[in-house]
C-alpha atoms as a PDB file:
ATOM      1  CA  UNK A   1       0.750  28.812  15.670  1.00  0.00           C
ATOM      2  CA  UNK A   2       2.099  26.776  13.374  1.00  0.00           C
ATOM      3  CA  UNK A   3       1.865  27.484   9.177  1.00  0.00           C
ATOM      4  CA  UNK A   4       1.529  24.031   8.061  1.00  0.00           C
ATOM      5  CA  UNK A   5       0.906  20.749   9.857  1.00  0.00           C
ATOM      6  CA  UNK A   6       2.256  17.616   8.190  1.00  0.00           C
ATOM      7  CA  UNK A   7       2.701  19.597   4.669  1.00  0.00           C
ATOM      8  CA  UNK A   8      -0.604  20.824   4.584  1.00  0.00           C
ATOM      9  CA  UNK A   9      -0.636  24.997   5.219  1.00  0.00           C
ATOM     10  CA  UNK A  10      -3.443  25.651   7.648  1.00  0.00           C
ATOM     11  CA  UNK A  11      -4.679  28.550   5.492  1.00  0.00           C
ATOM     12  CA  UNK A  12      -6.057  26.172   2.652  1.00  0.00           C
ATOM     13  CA  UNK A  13      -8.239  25.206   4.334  1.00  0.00           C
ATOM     14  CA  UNK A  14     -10.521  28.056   4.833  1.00  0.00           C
ATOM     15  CA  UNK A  15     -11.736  28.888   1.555  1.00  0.00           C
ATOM     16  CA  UNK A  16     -13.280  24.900   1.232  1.00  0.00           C
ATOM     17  CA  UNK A  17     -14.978  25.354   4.905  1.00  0.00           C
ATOM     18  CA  UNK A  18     -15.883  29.170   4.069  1.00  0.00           C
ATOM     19  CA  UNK A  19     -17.503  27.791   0.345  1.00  0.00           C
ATOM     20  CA  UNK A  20     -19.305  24.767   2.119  1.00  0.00           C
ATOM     21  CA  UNK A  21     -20.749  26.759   4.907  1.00  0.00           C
ATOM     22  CA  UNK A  22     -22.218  29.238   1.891  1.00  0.00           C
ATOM     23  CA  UNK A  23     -23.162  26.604   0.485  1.00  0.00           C
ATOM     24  CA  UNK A  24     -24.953  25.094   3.256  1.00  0.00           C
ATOM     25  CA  UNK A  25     -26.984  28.533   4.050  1.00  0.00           C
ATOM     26  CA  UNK A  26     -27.764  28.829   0.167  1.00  0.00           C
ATOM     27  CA  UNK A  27     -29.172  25.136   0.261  1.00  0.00           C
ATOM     28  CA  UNK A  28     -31.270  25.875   3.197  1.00  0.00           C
ATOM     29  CA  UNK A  29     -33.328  28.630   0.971  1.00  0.00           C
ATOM     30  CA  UNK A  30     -33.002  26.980  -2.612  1.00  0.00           C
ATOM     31  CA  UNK A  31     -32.723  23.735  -2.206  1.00  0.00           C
ATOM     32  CA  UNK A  32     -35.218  22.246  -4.217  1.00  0.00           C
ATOM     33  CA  UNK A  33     -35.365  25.298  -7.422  1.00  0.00           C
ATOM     34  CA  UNK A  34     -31.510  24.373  -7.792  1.00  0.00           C
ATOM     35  CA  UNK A  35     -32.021  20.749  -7.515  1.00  0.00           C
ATOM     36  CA  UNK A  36     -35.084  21.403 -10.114  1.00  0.00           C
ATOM     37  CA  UNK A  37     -32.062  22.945 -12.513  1.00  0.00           C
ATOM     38  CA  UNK A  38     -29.291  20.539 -12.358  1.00  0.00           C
ATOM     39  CA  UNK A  39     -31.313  17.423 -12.133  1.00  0.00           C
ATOM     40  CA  UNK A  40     -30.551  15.964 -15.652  1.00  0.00           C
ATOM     41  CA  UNK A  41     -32.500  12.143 -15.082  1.00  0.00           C
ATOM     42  CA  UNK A  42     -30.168   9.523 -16.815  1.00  0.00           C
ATOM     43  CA  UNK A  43     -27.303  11.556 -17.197  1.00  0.00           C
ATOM     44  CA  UNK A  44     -23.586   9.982 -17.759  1.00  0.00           C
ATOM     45  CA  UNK A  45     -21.665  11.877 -15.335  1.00  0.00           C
ATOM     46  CA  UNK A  46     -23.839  11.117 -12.856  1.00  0.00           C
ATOM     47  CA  UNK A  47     -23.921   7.301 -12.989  1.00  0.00           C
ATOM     48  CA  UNK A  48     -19.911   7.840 -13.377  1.00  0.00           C
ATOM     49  CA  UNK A  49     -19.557   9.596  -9.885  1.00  0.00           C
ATOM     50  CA  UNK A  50     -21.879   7.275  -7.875  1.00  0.00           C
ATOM     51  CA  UNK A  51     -19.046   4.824  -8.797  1.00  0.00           C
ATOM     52  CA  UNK A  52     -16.173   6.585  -8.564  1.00  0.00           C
ATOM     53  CA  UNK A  53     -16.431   9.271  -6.677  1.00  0.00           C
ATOM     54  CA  UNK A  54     -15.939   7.968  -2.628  1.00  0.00           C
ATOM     55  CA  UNK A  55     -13.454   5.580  -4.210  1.00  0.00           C
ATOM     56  CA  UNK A  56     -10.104   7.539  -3.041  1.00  0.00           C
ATOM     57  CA  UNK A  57     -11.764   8.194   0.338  1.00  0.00           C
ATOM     58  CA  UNK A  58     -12.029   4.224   0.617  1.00  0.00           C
ATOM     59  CA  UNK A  59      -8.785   3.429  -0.142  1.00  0.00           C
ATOM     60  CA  UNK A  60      -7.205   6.546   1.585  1.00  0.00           C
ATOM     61  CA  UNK A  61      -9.217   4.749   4.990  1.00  0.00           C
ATOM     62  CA  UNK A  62      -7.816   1.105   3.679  1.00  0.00           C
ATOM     63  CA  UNK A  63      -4.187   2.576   3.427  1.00  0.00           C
ATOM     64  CA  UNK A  64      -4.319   2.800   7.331  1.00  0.00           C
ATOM     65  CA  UNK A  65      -3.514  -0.920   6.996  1.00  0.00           C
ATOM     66  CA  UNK A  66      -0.124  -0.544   5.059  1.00  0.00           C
ATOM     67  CA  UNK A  67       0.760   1.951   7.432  1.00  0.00           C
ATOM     68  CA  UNK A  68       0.533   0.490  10.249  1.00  0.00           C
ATOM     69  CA  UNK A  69       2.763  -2.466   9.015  1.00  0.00           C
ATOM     70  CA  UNK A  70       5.561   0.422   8.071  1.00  0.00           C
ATOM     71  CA  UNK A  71       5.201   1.100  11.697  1.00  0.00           C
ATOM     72  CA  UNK A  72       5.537  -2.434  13.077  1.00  0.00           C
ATOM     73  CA  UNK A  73       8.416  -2.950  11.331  1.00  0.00           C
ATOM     74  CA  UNK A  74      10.629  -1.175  13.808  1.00  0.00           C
ATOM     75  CA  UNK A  75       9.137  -3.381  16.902  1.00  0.00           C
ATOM     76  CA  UNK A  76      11.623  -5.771  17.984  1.00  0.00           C
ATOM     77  CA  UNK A  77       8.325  -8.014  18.914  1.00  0.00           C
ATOM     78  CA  UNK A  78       7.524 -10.669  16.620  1.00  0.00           C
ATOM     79  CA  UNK A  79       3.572 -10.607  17.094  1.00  0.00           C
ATOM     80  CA  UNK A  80       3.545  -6.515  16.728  1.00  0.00           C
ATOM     81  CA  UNK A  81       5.369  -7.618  13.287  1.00  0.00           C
ATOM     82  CA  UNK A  82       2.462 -10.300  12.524  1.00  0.00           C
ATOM     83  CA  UNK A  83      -0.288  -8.149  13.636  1.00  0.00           C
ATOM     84  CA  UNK A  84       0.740  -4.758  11.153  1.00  0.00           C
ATOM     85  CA  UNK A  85       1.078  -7.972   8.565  1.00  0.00           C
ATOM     86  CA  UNK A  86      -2.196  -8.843   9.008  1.00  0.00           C
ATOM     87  CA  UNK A  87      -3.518  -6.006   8.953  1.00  0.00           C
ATOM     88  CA  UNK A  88      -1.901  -4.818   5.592  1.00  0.00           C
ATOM     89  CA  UNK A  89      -4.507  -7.224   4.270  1.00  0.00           C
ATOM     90  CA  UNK A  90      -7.565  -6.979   6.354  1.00  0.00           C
ATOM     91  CA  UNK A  91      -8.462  -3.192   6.560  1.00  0.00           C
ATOM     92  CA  UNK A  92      -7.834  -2.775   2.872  1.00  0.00           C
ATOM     93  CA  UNK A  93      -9.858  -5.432   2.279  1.00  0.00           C
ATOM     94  CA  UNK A  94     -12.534  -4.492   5.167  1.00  0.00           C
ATOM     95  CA  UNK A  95     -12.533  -0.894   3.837  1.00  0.00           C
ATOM     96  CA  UNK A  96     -13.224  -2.100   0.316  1.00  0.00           C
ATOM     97  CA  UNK A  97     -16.067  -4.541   1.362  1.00  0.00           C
ATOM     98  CA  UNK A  98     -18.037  -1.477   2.770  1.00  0.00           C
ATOM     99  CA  UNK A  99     -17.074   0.846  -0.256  1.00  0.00           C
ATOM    100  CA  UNK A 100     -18.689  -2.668  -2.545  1.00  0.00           C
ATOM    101  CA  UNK A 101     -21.672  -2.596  -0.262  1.00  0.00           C
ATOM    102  CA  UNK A 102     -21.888   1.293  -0.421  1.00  0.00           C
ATOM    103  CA  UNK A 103     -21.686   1.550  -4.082  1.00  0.00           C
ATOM    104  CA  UNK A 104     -22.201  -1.454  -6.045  1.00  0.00           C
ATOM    105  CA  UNK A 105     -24.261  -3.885  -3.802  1.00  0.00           C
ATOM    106  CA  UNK A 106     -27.571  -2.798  -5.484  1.00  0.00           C
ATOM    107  CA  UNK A 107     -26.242  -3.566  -8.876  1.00  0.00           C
ATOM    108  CA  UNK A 108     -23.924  -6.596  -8.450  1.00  0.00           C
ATOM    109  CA  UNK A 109     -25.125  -8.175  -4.700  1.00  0.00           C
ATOM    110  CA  UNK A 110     -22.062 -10.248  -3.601  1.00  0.00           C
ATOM    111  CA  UNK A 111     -20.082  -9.820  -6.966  1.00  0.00           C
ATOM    112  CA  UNK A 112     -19.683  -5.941  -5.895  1.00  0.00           C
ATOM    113  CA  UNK A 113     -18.330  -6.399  -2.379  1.00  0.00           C
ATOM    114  CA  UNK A 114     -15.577  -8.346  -4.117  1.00  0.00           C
ATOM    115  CA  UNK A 115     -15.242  -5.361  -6.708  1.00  0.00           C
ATOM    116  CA  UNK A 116     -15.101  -3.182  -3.809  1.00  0.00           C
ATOM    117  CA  UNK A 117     -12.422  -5.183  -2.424  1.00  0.00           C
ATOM    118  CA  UNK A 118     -10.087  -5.614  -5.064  1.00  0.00           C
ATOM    119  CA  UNK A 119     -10.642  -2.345  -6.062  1.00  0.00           C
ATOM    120  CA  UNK A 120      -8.914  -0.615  -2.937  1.00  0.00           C
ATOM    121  CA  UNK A 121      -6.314  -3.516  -2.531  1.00  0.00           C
ATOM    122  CA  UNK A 122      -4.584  -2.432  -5.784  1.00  0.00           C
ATOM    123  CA  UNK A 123      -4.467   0.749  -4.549  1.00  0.00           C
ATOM    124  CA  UNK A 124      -3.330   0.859  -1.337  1.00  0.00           C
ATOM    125  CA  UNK A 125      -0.880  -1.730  -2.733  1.00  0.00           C
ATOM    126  CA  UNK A 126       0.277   1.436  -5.626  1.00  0.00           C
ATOM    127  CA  UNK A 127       0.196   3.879  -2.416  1.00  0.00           C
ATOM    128  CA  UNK A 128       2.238   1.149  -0.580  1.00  0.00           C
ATOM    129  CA  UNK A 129       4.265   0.374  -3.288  1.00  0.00           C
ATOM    130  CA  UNK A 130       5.108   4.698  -3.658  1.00  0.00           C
ATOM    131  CA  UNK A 131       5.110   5.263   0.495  1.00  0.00           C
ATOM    132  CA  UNK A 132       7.035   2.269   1.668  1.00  0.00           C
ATOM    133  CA  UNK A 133      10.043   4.224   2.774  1.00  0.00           C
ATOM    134  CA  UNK A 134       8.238   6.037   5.821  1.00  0.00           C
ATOM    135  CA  UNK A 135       9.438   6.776   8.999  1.00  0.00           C
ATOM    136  CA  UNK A 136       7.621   4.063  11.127  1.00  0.00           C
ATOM    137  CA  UNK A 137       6.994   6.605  13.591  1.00  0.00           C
ATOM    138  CA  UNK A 138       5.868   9.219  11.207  1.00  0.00           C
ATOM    139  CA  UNK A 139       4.041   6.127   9.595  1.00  0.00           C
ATOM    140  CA  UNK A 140       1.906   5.154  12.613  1.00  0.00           C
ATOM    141  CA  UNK A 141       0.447   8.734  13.211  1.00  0.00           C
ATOM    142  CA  UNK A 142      -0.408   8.687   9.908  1.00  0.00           C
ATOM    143  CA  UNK A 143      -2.314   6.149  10.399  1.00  0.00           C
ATOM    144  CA  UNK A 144      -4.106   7.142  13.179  1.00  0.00           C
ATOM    145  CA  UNK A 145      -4.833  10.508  11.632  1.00  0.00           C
ATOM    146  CA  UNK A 146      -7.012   8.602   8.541  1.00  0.00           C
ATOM    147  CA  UNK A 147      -7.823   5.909  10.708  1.00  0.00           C
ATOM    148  CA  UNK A 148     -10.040   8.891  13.096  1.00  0.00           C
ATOM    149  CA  UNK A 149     -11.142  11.199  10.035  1.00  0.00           C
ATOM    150  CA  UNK A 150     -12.385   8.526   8.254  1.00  0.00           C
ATOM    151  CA  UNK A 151     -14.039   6.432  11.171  1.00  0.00           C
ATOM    152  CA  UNK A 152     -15.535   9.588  12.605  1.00  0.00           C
ATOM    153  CA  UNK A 153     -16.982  10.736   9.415  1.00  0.00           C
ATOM    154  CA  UNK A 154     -18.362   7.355   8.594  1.00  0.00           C
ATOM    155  CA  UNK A 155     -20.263   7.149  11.968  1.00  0.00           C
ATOM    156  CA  UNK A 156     -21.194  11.102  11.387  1.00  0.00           C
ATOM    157  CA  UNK A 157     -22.769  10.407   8.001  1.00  0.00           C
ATOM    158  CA  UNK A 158     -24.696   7.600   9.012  1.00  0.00           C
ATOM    159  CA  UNK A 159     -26.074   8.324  12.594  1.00  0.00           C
ATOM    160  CA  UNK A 160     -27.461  12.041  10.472  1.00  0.00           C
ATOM    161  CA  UNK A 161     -28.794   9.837   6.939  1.00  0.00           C
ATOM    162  CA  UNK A 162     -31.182   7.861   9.747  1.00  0.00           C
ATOM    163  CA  UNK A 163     -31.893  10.134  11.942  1.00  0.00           C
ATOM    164  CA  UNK A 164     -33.005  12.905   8.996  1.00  0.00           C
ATOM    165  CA  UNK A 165     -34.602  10.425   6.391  1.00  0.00           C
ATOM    166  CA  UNK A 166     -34.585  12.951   4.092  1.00  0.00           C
ATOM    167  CA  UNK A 167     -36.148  12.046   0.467  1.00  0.00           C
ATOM    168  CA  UNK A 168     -33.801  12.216  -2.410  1.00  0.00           C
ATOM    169  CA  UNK A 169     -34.674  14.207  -4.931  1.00  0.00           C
ATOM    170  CA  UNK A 170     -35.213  11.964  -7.361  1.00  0.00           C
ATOM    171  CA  UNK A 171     -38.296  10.562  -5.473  1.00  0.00           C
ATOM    172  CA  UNK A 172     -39.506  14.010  -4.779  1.00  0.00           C
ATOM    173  CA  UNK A 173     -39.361  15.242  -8.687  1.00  0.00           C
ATOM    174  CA  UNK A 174     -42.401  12.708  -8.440  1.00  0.00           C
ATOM    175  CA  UNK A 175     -43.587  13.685  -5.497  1.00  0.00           C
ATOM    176  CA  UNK A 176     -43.632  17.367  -4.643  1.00  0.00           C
ATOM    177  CA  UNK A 177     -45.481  17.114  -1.506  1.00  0.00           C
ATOM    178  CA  UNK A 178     -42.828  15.120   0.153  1.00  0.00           C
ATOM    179  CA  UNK A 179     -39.967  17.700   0.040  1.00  0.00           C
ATOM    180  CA  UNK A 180     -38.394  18.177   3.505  1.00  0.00           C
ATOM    181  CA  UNK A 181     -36.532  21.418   4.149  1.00  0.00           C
ATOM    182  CA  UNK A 182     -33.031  21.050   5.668  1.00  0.00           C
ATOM    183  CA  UNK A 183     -33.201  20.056   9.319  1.00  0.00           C
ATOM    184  CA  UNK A 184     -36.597  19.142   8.397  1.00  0.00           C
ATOM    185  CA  UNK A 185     -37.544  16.718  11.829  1.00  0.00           C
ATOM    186  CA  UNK A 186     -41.387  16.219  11.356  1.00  0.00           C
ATOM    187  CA  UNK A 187     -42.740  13.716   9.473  1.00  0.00           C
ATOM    188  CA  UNK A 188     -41.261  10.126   8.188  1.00  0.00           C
ATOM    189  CA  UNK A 189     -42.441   8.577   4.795  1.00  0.00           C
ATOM    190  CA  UNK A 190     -43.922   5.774   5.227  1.00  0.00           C
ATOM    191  CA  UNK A 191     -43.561   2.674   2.544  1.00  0.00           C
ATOM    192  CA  UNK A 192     -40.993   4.258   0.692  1.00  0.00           C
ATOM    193  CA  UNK A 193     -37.291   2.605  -0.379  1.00  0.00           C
ATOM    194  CA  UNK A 194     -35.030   3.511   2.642  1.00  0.00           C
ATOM    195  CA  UNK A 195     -32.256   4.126  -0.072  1.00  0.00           C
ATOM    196  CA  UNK A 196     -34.956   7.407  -1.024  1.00  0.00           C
ATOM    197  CA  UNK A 197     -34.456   8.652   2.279  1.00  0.00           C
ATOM    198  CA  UNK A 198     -30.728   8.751   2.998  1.00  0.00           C
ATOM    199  CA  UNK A 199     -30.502  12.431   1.209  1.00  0.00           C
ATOM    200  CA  UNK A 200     -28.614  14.463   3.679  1.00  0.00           C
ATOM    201  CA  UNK A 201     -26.214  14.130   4.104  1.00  0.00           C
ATOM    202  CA  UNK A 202     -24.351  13.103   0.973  1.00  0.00           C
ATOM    203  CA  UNK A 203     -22.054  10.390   1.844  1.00  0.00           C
ATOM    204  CA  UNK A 204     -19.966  10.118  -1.335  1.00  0.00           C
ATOM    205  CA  UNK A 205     -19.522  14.200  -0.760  1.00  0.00           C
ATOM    206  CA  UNK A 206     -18.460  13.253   2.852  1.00  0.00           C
ATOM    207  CA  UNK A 207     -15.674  10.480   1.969  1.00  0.00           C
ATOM    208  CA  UNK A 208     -14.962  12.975  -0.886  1.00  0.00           C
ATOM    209  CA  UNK A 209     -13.557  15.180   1.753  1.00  0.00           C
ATOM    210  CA  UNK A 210     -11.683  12.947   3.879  1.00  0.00           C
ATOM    211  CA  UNK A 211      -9.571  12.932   0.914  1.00  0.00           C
ATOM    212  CA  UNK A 212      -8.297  15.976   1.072  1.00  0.00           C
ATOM    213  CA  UNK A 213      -5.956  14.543   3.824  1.00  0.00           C
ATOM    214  CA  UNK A 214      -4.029  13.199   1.413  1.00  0.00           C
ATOM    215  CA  UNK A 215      -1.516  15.566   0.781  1.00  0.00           C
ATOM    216  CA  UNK A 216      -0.170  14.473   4.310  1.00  0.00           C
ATOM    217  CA  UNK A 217       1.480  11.123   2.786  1.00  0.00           C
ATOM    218  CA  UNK A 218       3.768  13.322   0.165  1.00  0.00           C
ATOM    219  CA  UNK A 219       6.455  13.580   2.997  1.00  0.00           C
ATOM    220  CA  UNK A 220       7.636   9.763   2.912  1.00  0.00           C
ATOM    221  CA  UNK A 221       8.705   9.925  -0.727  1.00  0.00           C
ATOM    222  CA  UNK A 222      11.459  12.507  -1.822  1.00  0.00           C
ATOM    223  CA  UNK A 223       9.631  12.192  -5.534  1.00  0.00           C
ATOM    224  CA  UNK A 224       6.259  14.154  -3.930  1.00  0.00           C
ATOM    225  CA  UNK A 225       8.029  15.799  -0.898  1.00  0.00           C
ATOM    226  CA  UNK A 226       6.727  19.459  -1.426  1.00  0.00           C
ATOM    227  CA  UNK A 227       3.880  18.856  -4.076  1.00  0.00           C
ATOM    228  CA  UNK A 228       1.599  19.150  -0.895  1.00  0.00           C
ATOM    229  CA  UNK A 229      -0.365  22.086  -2.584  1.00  0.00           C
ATOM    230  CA  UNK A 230      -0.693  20.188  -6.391  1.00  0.00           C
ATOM    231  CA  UNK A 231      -2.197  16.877  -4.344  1.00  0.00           C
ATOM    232  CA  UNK A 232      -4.373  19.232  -1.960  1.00  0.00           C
ATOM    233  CA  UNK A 233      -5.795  21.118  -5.075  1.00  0.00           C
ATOM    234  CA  UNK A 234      -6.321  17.874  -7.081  1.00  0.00           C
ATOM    235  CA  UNK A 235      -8.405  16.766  -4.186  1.00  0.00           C
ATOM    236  CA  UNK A 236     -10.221  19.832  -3.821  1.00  0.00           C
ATOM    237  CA  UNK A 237     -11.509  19.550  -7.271  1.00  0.00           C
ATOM    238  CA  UNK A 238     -12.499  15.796  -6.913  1.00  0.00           C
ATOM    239  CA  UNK A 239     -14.387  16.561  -3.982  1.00  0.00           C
ATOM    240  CA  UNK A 240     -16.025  19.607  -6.556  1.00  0.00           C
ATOM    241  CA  UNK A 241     -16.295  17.068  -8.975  1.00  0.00           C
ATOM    242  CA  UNK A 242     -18.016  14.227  -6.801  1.00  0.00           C
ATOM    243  CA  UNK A 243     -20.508  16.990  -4.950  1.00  0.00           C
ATOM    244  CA  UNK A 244     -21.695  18.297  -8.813  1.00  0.00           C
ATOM    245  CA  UNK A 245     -22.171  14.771  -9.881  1.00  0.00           C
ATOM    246  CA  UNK A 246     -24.273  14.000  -6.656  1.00  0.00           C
ATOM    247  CA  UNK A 247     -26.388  16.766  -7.685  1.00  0.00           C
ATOM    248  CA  UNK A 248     -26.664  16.324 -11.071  1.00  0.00           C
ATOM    249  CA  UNK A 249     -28.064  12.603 -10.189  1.00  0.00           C
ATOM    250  CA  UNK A 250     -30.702  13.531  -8.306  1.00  0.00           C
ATOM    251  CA  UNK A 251     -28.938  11.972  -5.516  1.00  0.00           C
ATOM    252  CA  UNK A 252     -28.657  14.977  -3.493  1.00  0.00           C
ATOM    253  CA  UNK A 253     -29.935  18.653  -2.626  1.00  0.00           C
ATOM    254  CA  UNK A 254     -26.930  21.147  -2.817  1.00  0.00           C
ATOM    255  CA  UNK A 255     -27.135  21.423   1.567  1.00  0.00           C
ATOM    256  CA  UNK A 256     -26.804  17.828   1.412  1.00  0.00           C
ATOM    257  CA  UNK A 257     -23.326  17.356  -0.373  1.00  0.00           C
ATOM    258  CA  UNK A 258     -22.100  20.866   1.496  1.00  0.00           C
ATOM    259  CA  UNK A 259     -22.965  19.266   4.719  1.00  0.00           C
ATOM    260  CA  UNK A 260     -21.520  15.773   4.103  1.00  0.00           C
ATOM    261  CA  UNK A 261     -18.688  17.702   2.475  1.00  0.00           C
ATOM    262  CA  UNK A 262     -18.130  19.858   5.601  1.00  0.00           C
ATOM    263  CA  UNK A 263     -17.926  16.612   7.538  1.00  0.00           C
ATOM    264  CA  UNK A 264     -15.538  15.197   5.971  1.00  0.00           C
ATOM    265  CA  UNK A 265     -13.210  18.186   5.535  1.00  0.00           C
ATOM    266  CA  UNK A 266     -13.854  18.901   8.970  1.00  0.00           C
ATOM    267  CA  UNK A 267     -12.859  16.177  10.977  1.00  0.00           C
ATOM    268  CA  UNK A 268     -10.088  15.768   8.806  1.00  0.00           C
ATOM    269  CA  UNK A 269      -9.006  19.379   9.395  1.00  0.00           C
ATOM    270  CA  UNK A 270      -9.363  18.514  13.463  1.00  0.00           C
ATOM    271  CA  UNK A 271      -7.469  15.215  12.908  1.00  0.00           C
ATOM    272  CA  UNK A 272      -5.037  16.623  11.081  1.00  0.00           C
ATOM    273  CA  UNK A 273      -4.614  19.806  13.188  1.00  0.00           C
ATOM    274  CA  UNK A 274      -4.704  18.025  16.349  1.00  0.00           C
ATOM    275  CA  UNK A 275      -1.767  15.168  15.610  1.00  0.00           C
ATOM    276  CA  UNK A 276       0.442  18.377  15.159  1.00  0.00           C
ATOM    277  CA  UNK A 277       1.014  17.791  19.701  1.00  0.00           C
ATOM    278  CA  UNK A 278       2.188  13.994  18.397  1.00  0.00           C
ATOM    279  CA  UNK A 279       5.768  14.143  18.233  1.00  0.00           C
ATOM    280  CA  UNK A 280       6.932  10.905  17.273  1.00  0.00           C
ATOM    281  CA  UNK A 281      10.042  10.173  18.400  1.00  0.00           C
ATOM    282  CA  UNK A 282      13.117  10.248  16.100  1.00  0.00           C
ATOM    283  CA  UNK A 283      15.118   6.981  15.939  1.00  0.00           C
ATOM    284  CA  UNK A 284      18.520   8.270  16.265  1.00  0.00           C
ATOM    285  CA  UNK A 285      17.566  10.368  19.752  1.00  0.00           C
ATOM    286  CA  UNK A 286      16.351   7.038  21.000  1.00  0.00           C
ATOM    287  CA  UNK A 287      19.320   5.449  20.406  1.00  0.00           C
ATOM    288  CA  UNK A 288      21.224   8.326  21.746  1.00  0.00           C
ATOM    289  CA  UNK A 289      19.345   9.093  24.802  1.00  0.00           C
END
């Protein structure tokens, strides 16, 4: 079996999916004392993470869009070349208009879809600006490796947060009686705020973890070719950093951002693991053969 697949060593990723899956059996029995602890109602570091904290996983997702034009650059076929132009634009910008309504709809309304926007444009136009010497082969399964972590996690994390209607715990500090245990089924709140029930599992925690992929772009530019490990730690403690914050909002029980974290780190392991049967062609054996 191979070490590594696409710079990432398949070893690091045990010890996040061994700590999640703790902390996911932990949460299960203390969910609510431990949320009782760390609840701190108002606190700064809190509000800070509800903002920031998915925002890599957004643009990581909108980055499929420069990609793909990398890749399109090598077709000979002019609307292959329009299409990846297009969509170095529009999945940037679609990725960012769900990261505004995710995040800064309820304070800004229209205002924060265009925040969202803009937001992940300027940086998938930095990572463009650093990647933009990929191999367009290497370049397009790239992109389908985000494009599938990100999409699957997405669909994971909301299919569960409707199905579950789990009450944050913010709503249940005032409420005791309508704590739900995890996996919890039985009864549905009725006349409550359907953004009090989207607990588990913790969304931010989940596009947290798709961004532990990252480490995978370091191979297009000789400047971050073999700092694989540095980027894969530094997103193993934002993804620490956005689960805490969750927590400390009263956004989230401790199951719920180890679940949604597990998600995300999951199906971006799989992803990941899986492209590792992709072998893109190299351009000089085409030309050869």
């Amino acid at each position: 079996m191979k070490q590594s697949v696409n710079g990432i060593k398949n070893f690091w990723w045990i010890p996040v999916g061994v700590l999640l899956i703790v902390g996911i059996v932990l949460g299960a029995s203390y969910d609510l004392p431990i949320a009782k602890q760390l609840y701190t109602e108002g606190n700064l570091f809190g509000k800070v993470v509800q903002y920031v904290g998915s925002i890599p996983g957004y643009a990581l997702a909108g980055f499929v869009g420069p990609l793909l034009y990398i890749a399109s650059q090598e077709s000979d076929k002019k609307w292959i070349r329009y299409l990846g132009f297009a969509g170095f634009f529009v999945i940037p910008l679609a990725c960012g208009s769900v990261l505004g309504y995710d995040v800064f709809y309820d304070k800004l309304k229209y205002l924060g879809l265009l925040g969202g926007a803009a937001i992940t444009m300027c940086l998938d136009a930095l990572l463009y600006y650093f990647f933009k010497g990929a191999n367009p082969k290497e370049a397009l399964k790239d992109a389908f490796i985000l494009a599938i972590s990100f999409g699957v996690t997405f669909i994971m994390v909301f299919v569960l947060k409707h199905i579950v209607e789990r009450p944050r715990f913010i709503y249940v500090s005032e409420h005791l009686e309508a704590y739900k245990p995890l996996f919890d089924f039985s009864s549905k709140l009725q006349d409550v705020d359907k953004d009090l029930l989207n607990s588990f599992p913790s969304g931010h925690s989940a596009f947290a973890g798709t961004f532990l992929l990252f480490p995978i772009l370091c191979k297009h530019n000789e400047k971050s070719s073999g700092l694989e490990w540095a980027f894969f730690l530094l997103a193993c403690l934002w993804l620490l950093n956005t689960m805490l914050g969750r927590l400390t909002s009263g956004h989230h029980y401790l199951s719920d951002v180890c679940f949604g974290a597990f998600i995300g780190a999951g199906v971006s392991f799989l992803a990941n693991f899986f492209s590792k049967f992709v072998k893109p062609e190299k351009k000089d054996e085409a030309e050869n053969g």
